[in-house]
N, C-alpha and C. Protein backbone atom coordinates (compact mmCIF):
# COMPACT_ATOMS: atom_id res chain seq x y z
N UNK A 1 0.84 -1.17 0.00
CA UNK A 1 0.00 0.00 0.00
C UNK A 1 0.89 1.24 0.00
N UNK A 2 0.43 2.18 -0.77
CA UNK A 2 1.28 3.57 -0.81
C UNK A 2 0.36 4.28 0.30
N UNK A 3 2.11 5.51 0.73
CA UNK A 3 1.57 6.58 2.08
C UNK A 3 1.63 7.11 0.89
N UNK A 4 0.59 8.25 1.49
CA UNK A 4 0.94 9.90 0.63
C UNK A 4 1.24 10.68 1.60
N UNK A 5 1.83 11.50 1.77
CA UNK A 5 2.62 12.58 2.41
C UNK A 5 2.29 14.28 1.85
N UNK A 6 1.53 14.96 2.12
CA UNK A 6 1.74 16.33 1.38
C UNK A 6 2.83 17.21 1.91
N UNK A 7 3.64 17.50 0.86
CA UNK A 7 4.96 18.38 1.00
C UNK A 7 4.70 19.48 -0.18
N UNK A 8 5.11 18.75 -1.09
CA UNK A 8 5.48 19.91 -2.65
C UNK A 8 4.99 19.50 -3.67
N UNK A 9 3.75 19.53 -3.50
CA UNK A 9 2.50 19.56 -3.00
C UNK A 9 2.26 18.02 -1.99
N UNK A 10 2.83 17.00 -3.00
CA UNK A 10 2.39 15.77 -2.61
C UNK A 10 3.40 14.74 -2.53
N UNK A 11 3.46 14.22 -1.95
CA UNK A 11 4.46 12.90 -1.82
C UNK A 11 4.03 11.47 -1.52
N UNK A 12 4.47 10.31 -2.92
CA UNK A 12 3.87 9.21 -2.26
C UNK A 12 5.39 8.26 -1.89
N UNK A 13 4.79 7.36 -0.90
CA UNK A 13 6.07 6.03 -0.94
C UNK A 13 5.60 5.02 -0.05
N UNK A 14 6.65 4.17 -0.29
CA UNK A 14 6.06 2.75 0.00
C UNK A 14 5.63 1.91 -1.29
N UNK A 15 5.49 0.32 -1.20
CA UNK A 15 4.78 -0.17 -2.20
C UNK A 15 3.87 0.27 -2.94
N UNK A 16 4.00 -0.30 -4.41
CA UNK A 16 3.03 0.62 -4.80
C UNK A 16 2.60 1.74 -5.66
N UNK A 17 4.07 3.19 -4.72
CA UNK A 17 3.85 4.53 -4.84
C UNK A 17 3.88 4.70 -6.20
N UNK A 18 4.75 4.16 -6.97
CA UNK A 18 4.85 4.11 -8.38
C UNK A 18 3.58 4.00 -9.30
N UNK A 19 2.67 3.48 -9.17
CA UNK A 19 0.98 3.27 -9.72
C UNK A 19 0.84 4.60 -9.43
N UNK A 20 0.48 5.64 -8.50
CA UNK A 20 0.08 7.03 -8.14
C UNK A 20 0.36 7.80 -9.25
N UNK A 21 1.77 7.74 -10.24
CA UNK A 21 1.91 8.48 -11.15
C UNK A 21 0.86 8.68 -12.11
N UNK A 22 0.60 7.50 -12.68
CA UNK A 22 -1.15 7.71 -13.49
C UNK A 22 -2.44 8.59 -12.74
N UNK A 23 -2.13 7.82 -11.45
CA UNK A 23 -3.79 8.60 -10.83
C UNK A 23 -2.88 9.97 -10.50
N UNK A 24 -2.08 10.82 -10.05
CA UNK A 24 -1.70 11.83 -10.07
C UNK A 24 -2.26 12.45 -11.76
N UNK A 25 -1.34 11.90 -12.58
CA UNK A 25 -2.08 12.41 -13.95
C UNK A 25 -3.47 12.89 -14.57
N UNK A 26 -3.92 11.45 -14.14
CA UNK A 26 -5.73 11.62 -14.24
C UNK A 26 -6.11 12.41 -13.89
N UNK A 27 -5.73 12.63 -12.27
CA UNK A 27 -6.18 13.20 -11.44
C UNK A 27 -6.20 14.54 -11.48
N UNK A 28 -5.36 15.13 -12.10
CA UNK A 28 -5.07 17.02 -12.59
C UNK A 28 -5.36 17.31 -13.63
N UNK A 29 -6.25 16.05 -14.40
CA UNK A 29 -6.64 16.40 -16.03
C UNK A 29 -5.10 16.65 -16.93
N UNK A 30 -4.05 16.39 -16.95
CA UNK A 30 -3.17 16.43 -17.55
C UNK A 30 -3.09 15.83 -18.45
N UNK A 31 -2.67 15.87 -19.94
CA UNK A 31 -2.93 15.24 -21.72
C UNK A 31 -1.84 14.61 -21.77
N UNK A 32 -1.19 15.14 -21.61
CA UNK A 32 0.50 14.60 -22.26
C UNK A 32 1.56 14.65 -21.17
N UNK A 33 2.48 13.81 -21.05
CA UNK A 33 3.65 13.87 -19.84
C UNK A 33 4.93 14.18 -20.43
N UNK A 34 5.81 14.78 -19.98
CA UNK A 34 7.21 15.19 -21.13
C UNK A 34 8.07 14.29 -19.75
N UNK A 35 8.72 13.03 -19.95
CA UNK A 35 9.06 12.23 -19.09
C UNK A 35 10.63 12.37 -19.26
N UNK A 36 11.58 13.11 -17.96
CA UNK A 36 13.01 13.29 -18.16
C UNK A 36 13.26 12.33 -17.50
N UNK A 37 14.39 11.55 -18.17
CA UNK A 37 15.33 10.77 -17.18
C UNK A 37 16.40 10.49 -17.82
N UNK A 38 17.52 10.00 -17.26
CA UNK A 38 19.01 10.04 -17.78
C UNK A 38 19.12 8.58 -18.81
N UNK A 39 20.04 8.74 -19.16
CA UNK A 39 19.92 7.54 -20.36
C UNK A 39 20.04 6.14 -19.49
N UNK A 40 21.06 6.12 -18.26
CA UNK A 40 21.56 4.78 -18.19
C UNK A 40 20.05 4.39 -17.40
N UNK A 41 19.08 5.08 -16.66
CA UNK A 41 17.85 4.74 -15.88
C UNK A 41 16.83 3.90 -17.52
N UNK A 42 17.30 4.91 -18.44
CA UNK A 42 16.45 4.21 -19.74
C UNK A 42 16.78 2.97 -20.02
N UNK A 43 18.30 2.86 -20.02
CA UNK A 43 19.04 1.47 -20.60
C UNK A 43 18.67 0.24 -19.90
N UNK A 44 18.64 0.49 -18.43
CA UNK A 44 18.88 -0.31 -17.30
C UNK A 44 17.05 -0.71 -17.02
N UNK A 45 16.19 -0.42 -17.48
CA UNK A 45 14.51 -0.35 -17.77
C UNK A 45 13.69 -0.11 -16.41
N UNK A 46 15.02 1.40 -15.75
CA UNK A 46 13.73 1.73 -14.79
C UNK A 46 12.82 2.72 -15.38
N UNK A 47 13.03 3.49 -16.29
CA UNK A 47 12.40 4.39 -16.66
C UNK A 47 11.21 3.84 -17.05
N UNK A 48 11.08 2.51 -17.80
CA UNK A 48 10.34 1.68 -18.87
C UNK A 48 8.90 1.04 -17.76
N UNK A 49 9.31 1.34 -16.36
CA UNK A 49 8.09 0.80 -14.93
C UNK A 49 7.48 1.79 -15.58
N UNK A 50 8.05 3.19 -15.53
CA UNK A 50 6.69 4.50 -15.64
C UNK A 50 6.14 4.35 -16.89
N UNK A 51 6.86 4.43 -18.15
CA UNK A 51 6.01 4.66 -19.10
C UNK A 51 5.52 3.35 -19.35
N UNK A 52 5.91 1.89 -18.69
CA UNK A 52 5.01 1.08 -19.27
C UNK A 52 3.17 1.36 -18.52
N UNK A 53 3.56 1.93 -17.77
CA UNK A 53 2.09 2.94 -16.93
C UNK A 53 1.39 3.17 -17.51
N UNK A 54 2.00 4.23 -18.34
CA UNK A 54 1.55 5.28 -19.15
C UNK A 54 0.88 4.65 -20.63
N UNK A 55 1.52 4.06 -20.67
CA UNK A 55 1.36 3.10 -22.10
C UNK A 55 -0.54 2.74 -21.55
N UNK A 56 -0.27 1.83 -20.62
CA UNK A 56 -1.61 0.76 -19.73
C UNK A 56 -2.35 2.21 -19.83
N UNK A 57 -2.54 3.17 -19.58
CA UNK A 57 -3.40 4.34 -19.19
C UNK A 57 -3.68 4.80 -20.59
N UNK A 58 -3.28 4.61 -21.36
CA UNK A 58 -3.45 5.13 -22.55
C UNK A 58 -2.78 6.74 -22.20
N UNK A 59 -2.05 7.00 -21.38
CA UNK A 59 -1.71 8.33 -21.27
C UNK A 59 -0.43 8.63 -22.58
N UNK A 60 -0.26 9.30 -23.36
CA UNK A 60 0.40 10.03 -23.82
C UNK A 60 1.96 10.83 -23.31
N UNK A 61 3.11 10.80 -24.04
CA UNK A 61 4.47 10.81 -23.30
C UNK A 61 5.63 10.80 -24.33
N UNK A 62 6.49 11.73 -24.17
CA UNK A 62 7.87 11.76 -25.14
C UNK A 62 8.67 11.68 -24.08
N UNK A 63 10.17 11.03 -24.36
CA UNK A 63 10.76 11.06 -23.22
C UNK A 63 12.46 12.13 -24.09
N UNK A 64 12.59 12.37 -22.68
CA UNK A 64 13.40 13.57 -23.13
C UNK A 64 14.60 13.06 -21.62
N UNK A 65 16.07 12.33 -22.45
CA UNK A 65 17.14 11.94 -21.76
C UNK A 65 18.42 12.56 -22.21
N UNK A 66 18.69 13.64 -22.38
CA UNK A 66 19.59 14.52 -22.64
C UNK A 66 19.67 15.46 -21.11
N UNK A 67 20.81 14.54 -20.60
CA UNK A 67 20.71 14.80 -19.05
C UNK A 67 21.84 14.24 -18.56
N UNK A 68 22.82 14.94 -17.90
CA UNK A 68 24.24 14.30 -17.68
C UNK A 68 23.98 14.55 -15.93
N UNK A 69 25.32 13.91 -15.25
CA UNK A 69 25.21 13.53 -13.87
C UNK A 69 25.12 14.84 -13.48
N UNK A 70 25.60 15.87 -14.03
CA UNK A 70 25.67 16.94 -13.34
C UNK A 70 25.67 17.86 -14.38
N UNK A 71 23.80 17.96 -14.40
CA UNK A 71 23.20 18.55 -15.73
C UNK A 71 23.94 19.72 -16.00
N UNK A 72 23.87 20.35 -17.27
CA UNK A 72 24.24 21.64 -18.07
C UNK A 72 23.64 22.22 -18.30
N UNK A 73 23.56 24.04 -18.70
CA UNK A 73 22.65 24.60 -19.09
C UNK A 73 22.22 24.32 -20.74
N UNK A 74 23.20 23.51 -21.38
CA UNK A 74 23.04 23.01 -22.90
C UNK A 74 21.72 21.91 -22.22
N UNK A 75 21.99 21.22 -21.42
CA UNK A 75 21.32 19.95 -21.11
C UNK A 75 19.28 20.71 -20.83
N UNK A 76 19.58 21.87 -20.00
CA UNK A 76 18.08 22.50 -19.71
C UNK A 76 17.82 23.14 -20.99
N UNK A 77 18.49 23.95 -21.91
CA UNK A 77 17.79 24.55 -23.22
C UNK A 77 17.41 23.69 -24.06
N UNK A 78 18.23 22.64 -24.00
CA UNK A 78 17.66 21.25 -25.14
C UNK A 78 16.46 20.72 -24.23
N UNK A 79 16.45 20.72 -23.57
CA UNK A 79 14.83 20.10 -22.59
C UNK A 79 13.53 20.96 -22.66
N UNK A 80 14.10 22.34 -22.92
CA UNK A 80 13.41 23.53 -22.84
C UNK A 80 12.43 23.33 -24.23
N UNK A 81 13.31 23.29 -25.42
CA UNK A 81 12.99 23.01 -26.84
C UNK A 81 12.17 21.59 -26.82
N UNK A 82 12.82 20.56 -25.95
CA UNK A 82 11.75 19.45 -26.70
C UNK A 82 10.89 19.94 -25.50
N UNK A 83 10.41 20.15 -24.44
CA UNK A 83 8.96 20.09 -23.81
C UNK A 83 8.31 20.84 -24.97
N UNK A 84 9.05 22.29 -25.47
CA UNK A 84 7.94 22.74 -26.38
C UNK A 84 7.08 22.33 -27.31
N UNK A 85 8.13 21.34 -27.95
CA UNK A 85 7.78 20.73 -28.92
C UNK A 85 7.06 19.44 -29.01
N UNK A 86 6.81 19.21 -27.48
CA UNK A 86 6.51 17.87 -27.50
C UNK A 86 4.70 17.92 -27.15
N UNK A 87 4.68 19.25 -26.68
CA UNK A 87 3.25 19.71 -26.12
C UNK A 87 2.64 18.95 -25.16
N UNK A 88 3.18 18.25 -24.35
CA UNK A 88 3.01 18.39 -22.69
C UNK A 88 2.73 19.18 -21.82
N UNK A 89 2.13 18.80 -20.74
CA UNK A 89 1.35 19.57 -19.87
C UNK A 89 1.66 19.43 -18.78
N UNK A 90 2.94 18.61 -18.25
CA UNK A 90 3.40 18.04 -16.96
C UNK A 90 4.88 17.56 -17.06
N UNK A 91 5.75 16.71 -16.14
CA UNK A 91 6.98 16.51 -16.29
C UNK A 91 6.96 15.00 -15.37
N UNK A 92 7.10 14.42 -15.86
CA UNK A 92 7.36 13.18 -14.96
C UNK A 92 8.94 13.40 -14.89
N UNK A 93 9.50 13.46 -13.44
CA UNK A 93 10.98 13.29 -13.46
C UNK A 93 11.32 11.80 -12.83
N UNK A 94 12.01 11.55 -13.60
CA UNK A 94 12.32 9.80 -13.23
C UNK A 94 13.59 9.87 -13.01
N UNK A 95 14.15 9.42 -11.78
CA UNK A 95 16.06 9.47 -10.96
C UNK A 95 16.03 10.07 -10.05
N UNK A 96 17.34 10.44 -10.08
CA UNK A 96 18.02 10.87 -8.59
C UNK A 96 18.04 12.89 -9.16
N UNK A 97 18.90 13.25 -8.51
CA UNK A 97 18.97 14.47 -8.57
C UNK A 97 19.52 15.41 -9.88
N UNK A 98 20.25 14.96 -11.08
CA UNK A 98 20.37 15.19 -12.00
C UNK A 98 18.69 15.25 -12.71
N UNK A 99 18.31 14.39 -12.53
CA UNK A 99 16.93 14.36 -13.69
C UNK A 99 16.37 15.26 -12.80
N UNK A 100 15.95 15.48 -11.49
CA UNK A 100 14.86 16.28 -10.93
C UNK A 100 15.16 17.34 -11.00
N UNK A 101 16.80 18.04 -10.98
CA UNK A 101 17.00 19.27 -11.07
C UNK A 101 16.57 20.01 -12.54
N UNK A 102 17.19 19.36 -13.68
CA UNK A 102 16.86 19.58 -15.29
C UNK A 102 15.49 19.78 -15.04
N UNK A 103 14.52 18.93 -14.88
CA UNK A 103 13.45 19.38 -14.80
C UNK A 103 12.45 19.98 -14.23
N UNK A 104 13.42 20.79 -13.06
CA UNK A 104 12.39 21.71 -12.33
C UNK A 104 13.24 22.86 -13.34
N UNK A 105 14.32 23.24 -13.68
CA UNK A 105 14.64 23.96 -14.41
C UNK A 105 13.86 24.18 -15.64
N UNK A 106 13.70 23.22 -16.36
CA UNK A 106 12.89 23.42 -17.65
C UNK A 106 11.75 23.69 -17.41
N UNK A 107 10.94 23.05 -16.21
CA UNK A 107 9.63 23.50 -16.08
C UNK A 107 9.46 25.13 -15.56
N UNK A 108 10.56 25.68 -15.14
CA UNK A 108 10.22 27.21 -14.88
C UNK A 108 10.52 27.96 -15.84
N UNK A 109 11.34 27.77 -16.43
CA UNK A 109 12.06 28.47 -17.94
C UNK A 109 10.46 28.44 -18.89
N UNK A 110 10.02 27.19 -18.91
CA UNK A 110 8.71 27.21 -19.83
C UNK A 110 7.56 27.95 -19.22
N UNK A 111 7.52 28.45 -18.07
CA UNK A 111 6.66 29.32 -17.62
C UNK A 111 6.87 30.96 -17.20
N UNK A 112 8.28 30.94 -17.49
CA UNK A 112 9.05 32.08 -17.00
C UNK A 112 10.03 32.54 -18.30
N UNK A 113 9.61 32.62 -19.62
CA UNK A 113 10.68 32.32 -20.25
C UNK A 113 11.58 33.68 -20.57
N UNK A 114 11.57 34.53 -19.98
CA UNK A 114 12.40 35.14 -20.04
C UNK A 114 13.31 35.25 -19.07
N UNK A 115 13.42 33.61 -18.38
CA UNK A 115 14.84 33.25 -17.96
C UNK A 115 15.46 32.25 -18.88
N UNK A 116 15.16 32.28 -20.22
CA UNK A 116 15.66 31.30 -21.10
C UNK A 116 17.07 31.08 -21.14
N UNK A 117 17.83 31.91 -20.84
CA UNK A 117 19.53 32.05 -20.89
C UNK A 117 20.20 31.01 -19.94
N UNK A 118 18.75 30.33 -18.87
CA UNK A 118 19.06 29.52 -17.66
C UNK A 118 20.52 30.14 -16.49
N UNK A 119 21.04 31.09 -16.94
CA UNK A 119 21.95 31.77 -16.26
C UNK A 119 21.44 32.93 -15.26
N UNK A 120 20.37 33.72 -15.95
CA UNK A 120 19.84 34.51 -15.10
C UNK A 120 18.87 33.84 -13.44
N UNK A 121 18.71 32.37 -13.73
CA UNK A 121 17.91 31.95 -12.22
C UNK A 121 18.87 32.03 -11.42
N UNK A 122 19.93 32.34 -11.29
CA UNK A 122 21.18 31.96 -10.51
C UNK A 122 20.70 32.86 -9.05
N UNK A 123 20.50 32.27 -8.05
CA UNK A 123 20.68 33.02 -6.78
C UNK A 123 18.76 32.79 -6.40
N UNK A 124 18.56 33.81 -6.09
CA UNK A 124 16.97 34.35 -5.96
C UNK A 124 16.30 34.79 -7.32
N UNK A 125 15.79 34.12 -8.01
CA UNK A 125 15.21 34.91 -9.61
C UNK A 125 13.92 34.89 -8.97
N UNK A 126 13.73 36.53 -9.20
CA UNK A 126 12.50 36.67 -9.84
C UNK A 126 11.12 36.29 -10.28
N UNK A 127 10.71 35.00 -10.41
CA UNK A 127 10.27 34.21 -11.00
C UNK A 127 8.67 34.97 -11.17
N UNK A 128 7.86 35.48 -11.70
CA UNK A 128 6.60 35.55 -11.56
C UNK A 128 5.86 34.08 -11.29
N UNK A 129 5.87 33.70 -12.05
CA UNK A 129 4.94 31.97 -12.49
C UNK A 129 5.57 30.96 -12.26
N UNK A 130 4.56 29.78 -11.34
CA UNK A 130 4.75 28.87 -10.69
C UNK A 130 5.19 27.67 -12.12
N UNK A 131 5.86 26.62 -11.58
CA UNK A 131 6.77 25.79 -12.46
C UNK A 131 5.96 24.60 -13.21
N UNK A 132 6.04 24.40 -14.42
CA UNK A 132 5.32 23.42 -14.86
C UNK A 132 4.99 22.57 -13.78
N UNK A 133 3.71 21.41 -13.85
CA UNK A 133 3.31 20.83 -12.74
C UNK A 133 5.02 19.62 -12.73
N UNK A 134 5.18 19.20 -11.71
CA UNK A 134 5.89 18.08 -11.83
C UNK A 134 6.14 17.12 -10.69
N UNK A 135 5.19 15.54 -11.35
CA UNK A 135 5.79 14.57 -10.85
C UNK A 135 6.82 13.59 -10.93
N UNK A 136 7.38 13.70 -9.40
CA UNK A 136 9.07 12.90 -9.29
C UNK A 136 8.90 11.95 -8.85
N UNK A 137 9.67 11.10 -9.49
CA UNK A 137 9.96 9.25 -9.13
C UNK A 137 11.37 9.33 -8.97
N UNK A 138 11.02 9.89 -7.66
CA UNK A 138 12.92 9.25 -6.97
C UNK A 138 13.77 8.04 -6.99
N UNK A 139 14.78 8.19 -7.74
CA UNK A 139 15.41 6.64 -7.86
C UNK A 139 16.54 6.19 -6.53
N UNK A 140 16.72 7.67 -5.80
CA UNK A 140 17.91 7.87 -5.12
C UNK A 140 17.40 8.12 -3.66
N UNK A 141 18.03 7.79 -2.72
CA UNK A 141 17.46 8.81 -1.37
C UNK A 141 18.67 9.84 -1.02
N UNK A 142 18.04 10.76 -0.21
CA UNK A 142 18.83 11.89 0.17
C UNK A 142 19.32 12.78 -0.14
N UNK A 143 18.66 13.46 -2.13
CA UNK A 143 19.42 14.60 -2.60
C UNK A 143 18.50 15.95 -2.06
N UNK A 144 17.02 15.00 -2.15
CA UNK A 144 16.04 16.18 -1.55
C UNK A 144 15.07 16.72 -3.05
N UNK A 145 15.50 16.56 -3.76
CA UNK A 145 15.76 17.36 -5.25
C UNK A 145 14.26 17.08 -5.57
N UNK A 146 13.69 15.94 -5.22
CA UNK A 146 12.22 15.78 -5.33
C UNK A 146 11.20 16.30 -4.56
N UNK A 147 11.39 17.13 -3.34
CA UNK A 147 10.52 18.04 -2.83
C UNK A 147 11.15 19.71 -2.29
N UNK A 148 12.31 19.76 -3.34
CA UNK A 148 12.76 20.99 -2.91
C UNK A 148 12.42 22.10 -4.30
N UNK A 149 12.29 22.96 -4.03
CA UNK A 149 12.75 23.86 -5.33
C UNK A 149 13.89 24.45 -5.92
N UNK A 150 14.81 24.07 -5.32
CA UNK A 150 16.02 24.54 -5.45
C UNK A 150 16.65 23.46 -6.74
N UNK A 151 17.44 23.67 -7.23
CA UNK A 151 18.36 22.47 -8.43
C UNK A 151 19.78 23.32 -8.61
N UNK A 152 20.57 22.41 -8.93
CA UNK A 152 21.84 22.58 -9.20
C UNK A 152 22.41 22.24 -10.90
N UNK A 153 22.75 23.46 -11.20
CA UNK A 153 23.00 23.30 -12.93
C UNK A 153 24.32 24.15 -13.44
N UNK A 154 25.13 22.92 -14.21
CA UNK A 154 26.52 23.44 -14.14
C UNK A 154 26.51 24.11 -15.31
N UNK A 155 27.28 25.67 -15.08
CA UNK A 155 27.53 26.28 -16.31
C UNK A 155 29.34 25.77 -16.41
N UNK A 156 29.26 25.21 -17.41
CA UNK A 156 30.80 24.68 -18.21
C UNK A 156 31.75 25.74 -18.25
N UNK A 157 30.72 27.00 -19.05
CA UNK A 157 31.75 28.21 -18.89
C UNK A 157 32.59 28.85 -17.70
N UNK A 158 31.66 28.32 -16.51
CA UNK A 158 32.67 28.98 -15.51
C UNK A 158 33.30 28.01 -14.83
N UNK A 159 33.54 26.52 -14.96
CA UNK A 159 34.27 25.75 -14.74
C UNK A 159 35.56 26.08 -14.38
């Protein structure tokens, strides 16, 4: 049986929690899912639990794995472009803290987009508008990255 927990907004775990992703979906009237996760979670077929979900639900889903351990701002503008393009209405983040960060990033950039440069969120931004909806399937414990708002995104240039 899954707990639910409300945090940011909602949190499930325990057996189970993984099924919630559909009824979360249903449940907010959401069309389409833009599903991030890193390649080796794709390779290795955890990613393949959620969307085989999604598949069973008849729900609708592009998956978007252009996502390194310690995402880039190349890694959020290319995420930025396919959510657009993919016309989703939500973010399933599937992993540990690389995938959840990219995609709380992309989901505010797409609602905020004149932080498109992903350089300007740096610190306290501004933000008018709240972040695409997004549900996280933590693969990891202890980055936090799934009920925080905060993310960590490496600019190369200042390496």
């Amino acid at each position: 049986m899954a707990n639910r927990i409300s945090l940011n907004p909602t949190s499930y775990h325990g057996a189970g929690a993984i099924q919630e992703v559909v009824n979360e979906i249903n449940g907010n009237g959401f069309k389409k899912a833009f599903v991030a996760s890193d390649p080796d979670l794709i390779k290795f077929g955890v990613t393949g639990k959620v969307t085989d979900l999604l598949d069973k639900a008849n729900i609708p889903y592009e998956i978007y794995s252009d996502i390194k351990p310690n995402p880039t701002i190349e890694n959020v503008k290319n995420g930025v472009e396919a959510f657009k393009k993919s016309g989703a209405d939500c973010i399933v983040a599937i992993g540990g803290g690389s995938s959840m960060d990219t995609s709380k990033a992309i989901g505010i950039i797409i609602t905020n987009p004149e932080f498109a440069d992903v350089r300007s969120l740096e610190g306290v931004a501004p933000t008018k508008n709240p972040c695409v909806p997004i549900i996280a399937v933590p693969t990891t414990a202890g980055t936090a990255a799934e009920v925080t708002i905060n993310y960590v995104i490496t600019d190369v240039e200042k390496e």
